[in-house]
C-alpha atoms as a PDB file:
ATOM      1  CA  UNK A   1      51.108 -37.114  -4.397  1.00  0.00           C
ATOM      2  CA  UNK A   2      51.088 -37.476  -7.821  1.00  0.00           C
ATOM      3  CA  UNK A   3      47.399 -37.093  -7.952  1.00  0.00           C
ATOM      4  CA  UNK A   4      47.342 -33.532  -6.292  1.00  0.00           C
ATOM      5  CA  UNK A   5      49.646 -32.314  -8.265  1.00  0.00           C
ATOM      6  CA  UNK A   6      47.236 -32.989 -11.120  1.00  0.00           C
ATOM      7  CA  UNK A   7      44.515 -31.181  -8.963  1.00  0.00           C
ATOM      8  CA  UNK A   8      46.785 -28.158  -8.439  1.00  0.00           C
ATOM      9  CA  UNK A   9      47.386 -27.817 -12.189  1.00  0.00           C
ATOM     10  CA  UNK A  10      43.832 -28.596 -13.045  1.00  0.00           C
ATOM     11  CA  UNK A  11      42.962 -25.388 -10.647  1.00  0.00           C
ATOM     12  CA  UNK A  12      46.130 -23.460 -11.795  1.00  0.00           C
ATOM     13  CA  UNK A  13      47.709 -23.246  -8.772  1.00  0.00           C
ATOM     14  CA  UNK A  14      50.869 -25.014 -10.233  1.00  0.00           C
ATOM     15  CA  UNK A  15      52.747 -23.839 -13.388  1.00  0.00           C
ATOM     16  CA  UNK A  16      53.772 -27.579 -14.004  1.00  0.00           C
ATOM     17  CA  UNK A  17      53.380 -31.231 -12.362  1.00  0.00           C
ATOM     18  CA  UNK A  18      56.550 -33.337 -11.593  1.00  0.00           C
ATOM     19  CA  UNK A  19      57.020 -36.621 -12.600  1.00  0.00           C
ATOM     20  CA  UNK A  20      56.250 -38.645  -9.288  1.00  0.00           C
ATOM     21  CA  UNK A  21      57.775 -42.258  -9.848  1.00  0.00           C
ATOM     22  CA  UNK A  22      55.612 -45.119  -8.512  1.00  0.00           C
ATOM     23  CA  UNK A  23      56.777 -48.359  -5.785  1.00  0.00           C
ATOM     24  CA  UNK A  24      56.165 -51.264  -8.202  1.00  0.00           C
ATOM     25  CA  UNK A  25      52.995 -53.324  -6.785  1.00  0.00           C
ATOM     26  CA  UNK A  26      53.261 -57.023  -5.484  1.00  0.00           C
ATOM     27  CA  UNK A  27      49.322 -57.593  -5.092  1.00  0.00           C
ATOM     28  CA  UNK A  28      48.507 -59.762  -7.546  1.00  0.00           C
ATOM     29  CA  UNK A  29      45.915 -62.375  -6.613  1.00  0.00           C
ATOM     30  CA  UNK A  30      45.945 -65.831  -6.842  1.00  0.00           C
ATOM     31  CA  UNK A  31      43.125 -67.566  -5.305  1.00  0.00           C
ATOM     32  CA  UNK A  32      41.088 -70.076  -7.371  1.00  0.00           C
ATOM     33  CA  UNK A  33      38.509 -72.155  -7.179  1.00  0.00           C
ATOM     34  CA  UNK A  34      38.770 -75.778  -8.967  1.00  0.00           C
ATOM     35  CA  UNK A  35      35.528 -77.394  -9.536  1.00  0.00           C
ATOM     36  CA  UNK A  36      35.410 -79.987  -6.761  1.00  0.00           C
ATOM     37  CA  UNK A  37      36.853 -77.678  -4.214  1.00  0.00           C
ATOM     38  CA  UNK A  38      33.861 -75.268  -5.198  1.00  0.00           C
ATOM     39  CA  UNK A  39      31.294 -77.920  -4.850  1.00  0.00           C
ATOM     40  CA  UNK A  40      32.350 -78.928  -1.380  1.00  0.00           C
ATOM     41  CA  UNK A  41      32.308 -75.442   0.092  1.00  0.00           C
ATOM     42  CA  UNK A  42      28.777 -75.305  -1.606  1.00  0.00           C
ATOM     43  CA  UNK A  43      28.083 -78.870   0.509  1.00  0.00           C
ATOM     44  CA  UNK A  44      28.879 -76.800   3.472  1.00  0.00           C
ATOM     45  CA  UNK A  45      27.323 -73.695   3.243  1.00  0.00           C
ATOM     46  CA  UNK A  46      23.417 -73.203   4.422  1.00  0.00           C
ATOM     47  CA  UNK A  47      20.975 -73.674   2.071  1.00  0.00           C
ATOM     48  CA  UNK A  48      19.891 -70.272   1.104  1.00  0.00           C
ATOM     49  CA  UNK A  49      23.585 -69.572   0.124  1.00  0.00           C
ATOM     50  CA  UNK A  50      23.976 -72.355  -2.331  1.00  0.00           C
ATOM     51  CA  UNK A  51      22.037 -70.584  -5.222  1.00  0.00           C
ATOM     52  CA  UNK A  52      23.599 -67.326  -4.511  1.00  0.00           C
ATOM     53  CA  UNK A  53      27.481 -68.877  -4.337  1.00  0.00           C
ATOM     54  CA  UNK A  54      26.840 -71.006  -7.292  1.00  0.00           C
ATOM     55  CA  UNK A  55      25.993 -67.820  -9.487  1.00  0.00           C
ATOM     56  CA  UNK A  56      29.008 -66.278  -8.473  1.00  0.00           C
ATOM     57  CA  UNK A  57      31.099 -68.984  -9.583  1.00  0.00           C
ATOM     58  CA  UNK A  58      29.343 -68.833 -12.925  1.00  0.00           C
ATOM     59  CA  UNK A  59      29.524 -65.504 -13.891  1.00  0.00           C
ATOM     60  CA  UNK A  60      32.231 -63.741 -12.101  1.00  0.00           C
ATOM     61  CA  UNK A  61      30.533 -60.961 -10.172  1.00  0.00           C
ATOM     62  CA  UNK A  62      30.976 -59.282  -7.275  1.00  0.00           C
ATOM     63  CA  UNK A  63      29.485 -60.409  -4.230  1.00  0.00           C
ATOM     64  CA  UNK A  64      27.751 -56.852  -3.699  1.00  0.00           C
ATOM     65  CA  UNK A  65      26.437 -56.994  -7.419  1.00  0.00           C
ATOM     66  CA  UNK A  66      24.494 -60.585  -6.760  1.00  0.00           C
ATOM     67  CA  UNK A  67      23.185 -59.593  -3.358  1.00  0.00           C
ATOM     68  CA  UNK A  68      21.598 -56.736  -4.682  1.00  0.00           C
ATOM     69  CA  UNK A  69      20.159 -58.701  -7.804  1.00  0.00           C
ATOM     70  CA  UNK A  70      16.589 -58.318  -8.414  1.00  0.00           C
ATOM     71  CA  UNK A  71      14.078 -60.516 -10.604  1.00  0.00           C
ATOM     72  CA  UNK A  72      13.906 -57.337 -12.971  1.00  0.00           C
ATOM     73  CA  UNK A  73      16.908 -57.663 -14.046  1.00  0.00           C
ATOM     74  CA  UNK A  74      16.421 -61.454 -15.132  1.00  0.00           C
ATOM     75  CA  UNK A  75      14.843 -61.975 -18.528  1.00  0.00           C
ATOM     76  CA  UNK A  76      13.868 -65.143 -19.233  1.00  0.00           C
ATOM     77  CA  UNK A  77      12.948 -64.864 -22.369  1.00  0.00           C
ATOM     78  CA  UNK A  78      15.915 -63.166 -23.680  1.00  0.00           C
ATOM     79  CA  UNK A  79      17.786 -65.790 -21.358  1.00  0.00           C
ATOM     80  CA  UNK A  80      19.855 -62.930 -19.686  1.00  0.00           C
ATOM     81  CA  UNK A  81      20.883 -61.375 -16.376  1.00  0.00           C
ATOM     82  CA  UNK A  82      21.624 -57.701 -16.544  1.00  0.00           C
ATOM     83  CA  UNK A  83      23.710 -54.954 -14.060  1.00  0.00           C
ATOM     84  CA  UNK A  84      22.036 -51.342 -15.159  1.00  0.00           C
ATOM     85  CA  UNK A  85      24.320 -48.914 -15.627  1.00  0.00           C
ATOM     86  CA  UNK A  86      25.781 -47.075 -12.617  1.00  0.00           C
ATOM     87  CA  UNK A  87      24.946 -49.857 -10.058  1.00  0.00           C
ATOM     88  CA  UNK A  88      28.239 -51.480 -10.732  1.00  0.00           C
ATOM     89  CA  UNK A  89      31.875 -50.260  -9.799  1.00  0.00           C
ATOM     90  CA  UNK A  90      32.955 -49.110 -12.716  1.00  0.00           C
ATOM     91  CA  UNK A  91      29.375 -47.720 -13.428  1.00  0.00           C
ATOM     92  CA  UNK A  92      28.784 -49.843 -16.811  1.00  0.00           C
ATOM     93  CA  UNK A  93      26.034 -51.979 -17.083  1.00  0.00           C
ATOM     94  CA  UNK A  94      26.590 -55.363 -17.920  1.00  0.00           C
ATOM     95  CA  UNK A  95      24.756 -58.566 -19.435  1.00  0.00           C
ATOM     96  CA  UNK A  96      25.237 -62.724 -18.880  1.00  0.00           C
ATOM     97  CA  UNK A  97      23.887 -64.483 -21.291  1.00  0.00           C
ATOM     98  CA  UNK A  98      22.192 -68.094 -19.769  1.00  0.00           C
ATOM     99  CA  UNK A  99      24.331 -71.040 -19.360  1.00  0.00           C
ATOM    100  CA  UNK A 100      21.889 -74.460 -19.142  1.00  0.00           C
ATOM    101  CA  UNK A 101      23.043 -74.500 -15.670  1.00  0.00           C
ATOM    102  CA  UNK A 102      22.463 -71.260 -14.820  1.00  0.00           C
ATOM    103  CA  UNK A 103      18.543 -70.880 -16.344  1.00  0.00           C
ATOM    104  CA  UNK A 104      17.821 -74.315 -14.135  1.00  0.00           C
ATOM    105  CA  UNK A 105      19.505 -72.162 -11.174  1.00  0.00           C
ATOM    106  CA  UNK A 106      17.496 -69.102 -11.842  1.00  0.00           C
ATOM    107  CA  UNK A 107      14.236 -71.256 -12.090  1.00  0.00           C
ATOM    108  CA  UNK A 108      14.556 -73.181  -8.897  1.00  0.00           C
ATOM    109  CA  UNK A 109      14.435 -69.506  -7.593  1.00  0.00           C
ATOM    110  CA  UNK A 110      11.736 -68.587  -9.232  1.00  0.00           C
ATOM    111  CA  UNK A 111       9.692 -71.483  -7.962  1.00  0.00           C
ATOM    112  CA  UNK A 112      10.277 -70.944  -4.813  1.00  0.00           C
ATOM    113  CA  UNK A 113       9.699 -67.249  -5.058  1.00  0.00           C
ATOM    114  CA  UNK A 114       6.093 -68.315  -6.754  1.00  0.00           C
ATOM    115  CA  UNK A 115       5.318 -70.223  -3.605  1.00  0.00           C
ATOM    116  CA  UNK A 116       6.578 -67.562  -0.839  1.00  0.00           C
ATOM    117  CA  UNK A 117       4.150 -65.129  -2.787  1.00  0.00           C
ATOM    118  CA  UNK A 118       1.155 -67.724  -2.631  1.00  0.00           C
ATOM    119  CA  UNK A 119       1.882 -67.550   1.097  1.00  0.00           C
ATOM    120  CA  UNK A 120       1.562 -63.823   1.260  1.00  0.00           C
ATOM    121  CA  UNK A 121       5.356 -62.672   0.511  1.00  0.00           C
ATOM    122  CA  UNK A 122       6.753 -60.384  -1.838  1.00  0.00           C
ATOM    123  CA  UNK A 123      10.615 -60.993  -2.893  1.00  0.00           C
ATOM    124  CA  UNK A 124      12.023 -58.644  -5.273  1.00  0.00           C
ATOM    125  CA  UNK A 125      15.378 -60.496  -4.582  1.00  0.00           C
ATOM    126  CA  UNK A 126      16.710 -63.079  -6.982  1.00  0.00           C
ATOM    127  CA  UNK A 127      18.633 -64.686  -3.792  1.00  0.00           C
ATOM    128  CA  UNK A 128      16.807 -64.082   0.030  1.00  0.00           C
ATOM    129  CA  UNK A 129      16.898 -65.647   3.209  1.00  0.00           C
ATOM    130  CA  UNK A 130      13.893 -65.991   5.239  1.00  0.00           C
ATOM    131  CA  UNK A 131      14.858 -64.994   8.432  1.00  0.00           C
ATOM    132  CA  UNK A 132      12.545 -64.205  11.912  1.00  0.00           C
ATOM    133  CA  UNK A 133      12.714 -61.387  15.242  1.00  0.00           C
ATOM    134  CA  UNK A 134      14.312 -63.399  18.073  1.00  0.00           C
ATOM    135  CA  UNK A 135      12.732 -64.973  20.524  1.00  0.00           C
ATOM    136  CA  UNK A 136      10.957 -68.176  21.454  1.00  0.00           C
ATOM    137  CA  UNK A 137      10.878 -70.469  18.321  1.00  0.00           C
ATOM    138  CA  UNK A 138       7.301 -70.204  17.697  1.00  0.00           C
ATOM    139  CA  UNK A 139       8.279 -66.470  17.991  1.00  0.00           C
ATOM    140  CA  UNK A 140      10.256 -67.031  15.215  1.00  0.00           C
ATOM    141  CA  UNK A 141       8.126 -69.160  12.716  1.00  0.00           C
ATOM    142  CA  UNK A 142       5.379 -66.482  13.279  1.00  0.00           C
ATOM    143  CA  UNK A 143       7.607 -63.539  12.223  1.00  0.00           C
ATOM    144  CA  UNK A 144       9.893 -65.448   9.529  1.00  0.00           C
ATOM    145  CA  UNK A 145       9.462 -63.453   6.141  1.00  0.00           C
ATOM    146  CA  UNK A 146      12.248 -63.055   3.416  1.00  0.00           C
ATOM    147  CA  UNK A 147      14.639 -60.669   3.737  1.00  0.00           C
ATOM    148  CA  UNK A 148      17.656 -59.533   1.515  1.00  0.00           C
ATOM    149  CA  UNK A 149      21.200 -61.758   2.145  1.00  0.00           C
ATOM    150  CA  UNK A 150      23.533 -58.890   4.156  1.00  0.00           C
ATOM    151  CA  UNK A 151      27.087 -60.425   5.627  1.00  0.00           C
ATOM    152  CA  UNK A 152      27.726 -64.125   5.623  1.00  0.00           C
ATOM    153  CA  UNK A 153      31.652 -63.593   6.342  1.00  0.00           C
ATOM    154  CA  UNK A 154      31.474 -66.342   9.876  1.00  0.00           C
ATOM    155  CA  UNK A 155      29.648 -69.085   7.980  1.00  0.00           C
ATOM    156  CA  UNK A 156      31.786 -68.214   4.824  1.00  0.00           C
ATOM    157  CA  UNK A 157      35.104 -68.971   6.950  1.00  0.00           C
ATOM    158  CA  UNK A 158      33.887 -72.125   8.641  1.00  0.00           C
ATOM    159  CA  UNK A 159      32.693 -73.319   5.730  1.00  0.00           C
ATOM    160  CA  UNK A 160      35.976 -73.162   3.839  1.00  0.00           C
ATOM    161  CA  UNK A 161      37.434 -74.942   6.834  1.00  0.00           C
ATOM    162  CA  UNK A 162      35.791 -77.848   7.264  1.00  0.00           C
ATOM    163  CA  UNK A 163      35.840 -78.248   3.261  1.00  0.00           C
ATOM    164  CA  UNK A 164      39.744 -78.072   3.778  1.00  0.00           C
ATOM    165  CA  UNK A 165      39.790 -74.514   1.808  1.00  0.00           C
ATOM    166  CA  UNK A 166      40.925 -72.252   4.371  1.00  0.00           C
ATOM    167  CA  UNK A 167      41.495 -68.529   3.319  1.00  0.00           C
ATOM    168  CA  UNK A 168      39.540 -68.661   0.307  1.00  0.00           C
ATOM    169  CA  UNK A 169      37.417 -65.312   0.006  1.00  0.00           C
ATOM    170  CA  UNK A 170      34.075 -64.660  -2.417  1.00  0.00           C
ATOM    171  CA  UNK A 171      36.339 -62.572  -4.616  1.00  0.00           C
ATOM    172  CA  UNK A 172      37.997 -65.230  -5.869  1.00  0.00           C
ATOM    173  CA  UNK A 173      34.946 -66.234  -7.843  1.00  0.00           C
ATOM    174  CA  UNK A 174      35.906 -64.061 -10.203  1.00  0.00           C
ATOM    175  CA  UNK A 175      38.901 -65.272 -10.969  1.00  0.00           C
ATOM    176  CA  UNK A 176      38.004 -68.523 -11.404  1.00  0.00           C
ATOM    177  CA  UNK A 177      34.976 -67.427 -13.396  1.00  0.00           C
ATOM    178  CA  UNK A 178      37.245 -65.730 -15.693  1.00  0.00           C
ATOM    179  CA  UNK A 179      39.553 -68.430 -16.129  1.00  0.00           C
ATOM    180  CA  UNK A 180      36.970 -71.288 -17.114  1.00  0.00           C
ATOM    181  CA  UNK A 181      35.710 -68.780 -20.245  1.00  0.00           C
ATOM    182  CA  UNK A 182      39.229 -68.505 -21.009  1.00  0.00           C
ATOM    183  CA  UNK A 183      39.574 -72.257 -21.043  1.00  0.00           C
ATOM    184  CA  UNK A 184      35.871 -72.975 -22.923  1.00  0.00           C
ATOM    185  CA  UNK A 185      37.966 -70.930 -25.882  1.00  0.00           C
ATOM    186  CA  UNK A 186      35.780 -67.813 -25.227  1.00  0.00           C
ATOM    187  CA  UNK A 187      37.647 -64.845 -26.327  1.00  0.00           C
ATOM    188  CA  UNK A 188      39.515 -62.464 -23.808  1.00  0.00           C
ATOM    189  CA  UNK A 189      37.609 -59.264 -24.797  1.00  0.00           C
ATOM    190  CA  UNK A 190      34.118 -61.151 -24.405  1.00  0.00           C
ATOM    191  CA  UNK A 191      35.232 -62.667 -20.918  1.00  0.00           C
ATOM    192  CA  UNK A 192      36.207 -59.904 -19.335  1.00  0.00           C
ATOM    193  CA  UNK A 193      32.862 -57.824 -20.706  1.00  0.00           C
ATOM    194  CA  UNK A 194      30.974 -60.673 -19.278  1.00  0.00           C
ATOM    195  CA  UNK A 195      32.702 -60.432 -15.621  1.00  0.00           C
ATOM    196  CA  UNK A 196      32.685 -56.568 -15.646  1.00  0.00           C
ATOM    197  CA  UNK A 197      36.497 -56.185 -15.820  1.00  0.00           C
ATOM    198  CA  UNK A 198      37.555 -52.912 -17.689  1.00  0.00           C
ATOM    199  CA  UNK A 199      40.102 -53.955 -19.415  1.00  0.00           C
ATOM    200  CA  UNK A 200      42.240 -57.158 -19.456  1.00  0.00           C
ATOM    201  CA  UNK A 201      44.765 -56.026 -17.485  1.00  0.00           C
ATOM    202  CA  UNK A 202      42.600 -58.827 -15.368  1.00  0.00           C
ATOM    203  CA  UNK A 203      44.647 -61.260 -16.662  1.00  0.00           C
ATOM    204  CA  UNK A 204      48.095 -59.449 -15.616  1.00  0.00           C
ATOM    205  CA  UNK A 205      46.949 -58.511 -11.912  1.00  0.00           C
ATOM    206  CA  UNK A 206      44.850 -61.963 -11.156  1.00  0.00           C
ATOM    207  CA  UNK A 207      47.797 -64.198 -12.506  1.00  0.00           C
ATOM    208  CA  UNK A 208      45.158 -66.124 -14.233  1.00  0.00           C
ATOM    209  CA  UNK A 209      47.092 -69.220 -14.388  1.00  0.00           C
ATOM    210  CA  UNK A 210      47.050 -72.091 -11.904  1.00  0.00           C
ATOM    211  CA  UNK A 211      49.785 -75.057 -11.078  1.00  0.00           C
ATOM    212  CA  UNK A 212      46.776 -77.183 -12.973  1.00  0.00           C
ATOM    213  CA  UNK A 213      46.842 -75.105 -15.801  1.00  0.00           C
ATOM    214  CA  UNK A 214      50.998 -75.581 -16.064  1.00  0.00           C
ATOM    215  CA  UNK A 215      50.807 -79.203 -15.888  1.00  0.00           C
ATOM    216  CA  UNK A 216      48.089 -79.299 -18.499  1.00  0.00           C
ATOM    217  CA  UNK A 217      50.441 -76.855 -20.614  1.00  0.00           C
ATOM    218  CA  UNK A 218      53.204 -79.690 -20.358  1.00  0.00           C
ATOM    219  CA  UNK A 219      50.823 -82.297 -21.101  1.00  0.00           C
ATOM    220  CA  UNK A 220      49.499 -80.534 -24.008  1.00  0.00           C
ATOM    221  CA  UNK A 221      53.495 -79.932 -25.560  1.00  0.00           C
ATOM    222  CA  UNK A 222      54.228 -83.399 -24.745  1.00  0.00           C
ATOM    223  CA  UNK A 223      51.474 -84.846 -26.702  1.00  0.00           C
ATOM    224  CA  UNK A 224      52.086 -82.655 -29.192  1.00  0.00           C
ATOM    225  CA  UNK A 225      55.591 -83.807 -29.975  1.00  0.00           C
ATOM    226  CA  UNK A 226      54.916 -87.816 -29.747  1.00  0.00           C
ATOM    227  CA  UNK A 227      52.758 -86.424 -32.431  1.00  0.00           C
ATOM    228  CA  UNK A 228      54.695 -84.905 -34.592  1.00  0.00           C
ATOM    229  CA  UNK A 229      57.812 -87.685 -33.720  1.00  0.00           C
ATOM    230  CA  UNK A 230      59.854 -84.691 -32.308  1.00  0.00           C
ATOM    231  CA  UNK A 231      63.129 -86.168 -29.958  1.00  0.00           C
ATOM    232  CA  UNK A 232      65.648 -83.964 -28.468  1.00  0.00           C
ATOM    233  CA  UNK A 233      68.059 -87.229 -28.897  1.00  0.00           C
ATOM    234  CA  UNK A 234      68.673 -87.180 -25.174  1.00  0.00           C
ATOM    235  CA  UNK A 235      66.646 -90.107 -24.453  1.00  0.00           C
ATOM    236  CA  UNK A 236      67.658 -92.308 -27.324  1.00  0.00           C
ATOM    237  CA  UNK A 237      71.734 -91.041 -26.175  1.00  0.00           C
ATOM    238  CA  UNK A 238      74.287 -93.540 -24.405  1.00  0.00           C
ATOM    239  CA  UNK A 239      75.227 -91.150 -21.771  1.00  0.00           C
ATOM    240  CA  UNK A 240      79.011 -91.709 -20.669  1.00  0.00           C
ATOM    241  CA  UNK A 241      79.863 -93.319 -17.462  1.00  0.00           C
ATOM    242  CA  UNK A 242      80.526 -90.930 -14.147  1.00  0.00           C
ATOM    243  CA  UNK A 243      84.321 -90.914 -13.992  1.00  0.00           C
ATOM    244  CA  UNK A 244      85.302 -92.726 -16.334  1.00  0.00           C
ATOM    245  CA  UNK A 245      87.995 -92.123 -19.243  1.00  0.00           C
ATOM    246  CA  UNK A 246      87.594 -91.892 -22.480  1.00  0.00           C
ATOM    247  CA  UNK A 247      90.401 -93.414 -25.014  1.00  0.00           C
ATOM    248  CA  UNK A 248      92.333 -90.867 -26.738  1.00  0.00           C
ATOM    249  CA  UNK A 249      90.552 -92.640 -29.971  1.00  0.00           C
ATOM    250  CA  UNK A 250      86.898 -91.130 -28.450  1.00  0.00           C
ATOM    251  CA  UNK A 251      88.251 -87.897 -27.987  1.00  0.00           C
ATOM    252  CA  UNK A 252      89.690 -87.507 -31.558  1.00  0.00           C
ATOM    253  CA  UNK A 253      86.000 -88.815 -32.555  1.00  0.00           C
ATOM    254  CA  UNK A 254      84.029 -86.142 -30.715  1.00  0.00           C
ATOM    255  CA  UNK A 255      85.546 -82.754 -31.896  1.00  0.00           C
ATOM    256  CA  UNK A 256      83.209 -79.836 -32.007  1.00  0.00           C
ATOM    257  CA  UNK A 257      81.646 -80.450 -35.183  1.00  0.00           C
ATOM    258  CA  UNK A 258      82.692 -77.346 -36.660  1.00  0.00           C
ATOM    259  CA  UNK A 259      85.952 -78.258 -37.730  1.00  0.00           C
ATOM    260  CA  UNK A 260      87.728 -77.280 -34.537  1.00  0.00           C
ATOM    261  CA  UNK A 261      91.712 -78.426 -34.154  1.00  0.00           C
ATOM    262  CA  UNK A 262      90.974 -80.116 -31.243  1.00  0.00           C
ATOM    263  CA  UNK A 263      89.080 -82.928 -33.566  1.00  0.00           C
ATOM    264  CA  UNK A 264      92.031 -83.425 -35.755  1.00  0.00           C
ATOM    265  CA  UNK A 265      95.071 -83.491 -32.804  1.00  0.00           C
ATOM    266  CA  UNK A 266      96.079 -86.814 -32.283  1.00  0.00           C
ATOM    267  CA  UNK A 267      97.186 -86.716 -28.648  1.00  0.00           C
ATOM    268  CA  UNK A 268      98.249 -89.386 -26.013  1.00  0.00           C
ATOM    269  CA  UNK A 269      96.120 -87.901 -23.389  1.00  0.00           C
ATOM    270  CA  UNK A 270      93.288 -86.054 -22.768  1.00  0.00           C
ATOM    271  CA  UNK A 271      92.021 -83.263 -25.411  1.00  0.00           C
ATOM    272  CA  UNK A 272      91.703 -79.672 -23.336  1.00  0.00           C
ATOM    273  CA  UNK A 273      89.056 -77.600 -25.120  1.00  0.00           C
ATOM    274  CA  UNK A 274      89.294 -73.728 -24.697  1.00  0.00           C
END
């Protein structure tokens, strides 16, 4: 609503456009991958997937950006990957810089690219799977050429299963992609330029922060005061007894510390505090 009342003013048909309030959203997404739970989905995934999965989890981009990735737009020289402009969602174009792992990943593919072509095939592709017309299976060997990875959504879903992942999705690549340049110490504003987010409110809407990262948050503080000799007191403290009674003597002792009565009244029984 509050979007054609914009239109209407933009066309003059309205004199003014109210205020329309907004339902608060609850879709932030949590799904991450942690590095052996990636690996064994890999494990069980077909072999032409492998390559294109494990450059997902690299870099962060969207399923429909890597599918559509052509040798082109790899520079090996300049050790980069690039998006042109206006092939993405938010129509920026966008560059990776090489990781070690990901120029060995690139150059498998290349290799094997270099031998389909010595065999008579061209694959502009970065990621393919050779596929063949049905039939008999010598049908299929004589037909088999590359072709350009569409849907893999059934062999995605089993594949999560049996690695004990179930309901994982693609998408959450990115997440996790973002995360681990967060954690190498890679600035916010670089990370999210490298994924192709538009702004960090990535880090709002993704919840980038998993039960691991919590526990190595109270690791961190923990080590951190043994360090610096830090003690609350608690531990070193004689806690009192359950139910028992303290002496009149004990209570005159405690006081509040401030110089409350109650520290200086010399009573038979019990001290009430107000």
């Amino acid at each position: 609503m509050s979007r054609m009342f914009s239109l209407a003013l933009e066309a003059g048909k309205v004199l003014f456009a109210p205020k329309v309030p907004r339902l608060a959203e609850h879709n932030a997404r949590k799904g991450f991958f942690e590095a052996e739970e990636f690996r064994s989905v890999r494990d069980h995934l077909p072999p032409f997937l492998r390559p294109l999965v494990t450059f997902m989890y690299l870099t962060g981009w969207r399923i429909s950006e890597v599918r559509s990735l052509e040798w082109r737009q790899v520079d090996f020289a300049a050790g980069e990957v690039r998006l042109d402009p206006n092939t993405t969602k938010n129509d920026d174009g966008r560059v990776f810089p090489f990781t070690a792992e990901l120029r060995q990943l690139l150059e498998l593919q290349r290799a094997e690219r270099d031998r389909l072509r010595q065999a008579g095939h061209v694959v502009p592709w970065v990621f393919w799977q050779v596929t063949g017309k049905r039939g008999s299976r010598r049908a299929r060997r004589a037909t088999q050429k590359p072709q350009r990875i569409v849907s893999f959504r059934k062999t995605w879903i089993a594949a999560c299963r049996l690695a004990g992942c179930p309901g994982r999705i693609p998408h959450d690549f990115r997440r996790t992609a973002v995360r681990n340049l967060v954690r190498a110490g890679i600035p916010e504003r670089v990370a999210v330029t490298m994924t192709g987010h538009k702004t960090r409110a990535v880090f709002e809407r993704y919840n980038i922060v998993s039960p691991g990262d919590l526990l190595d948050a109270a690791r961190k503080l923990d080590e951190r005061q043994q360090r610096d000799g830090h003690n609350s007191g608690h531990t070193g403290q004689k806690m009192a007894v359950a139910g028992s009674t303290p002496t009149p003597q004990a209570v005159g002792n405690i006081g509040a510390g401030d110089g409350d009565r109650t520290r200086d009244i010399k009573l038979g029984k019990l001290a009430f505090y107000r």
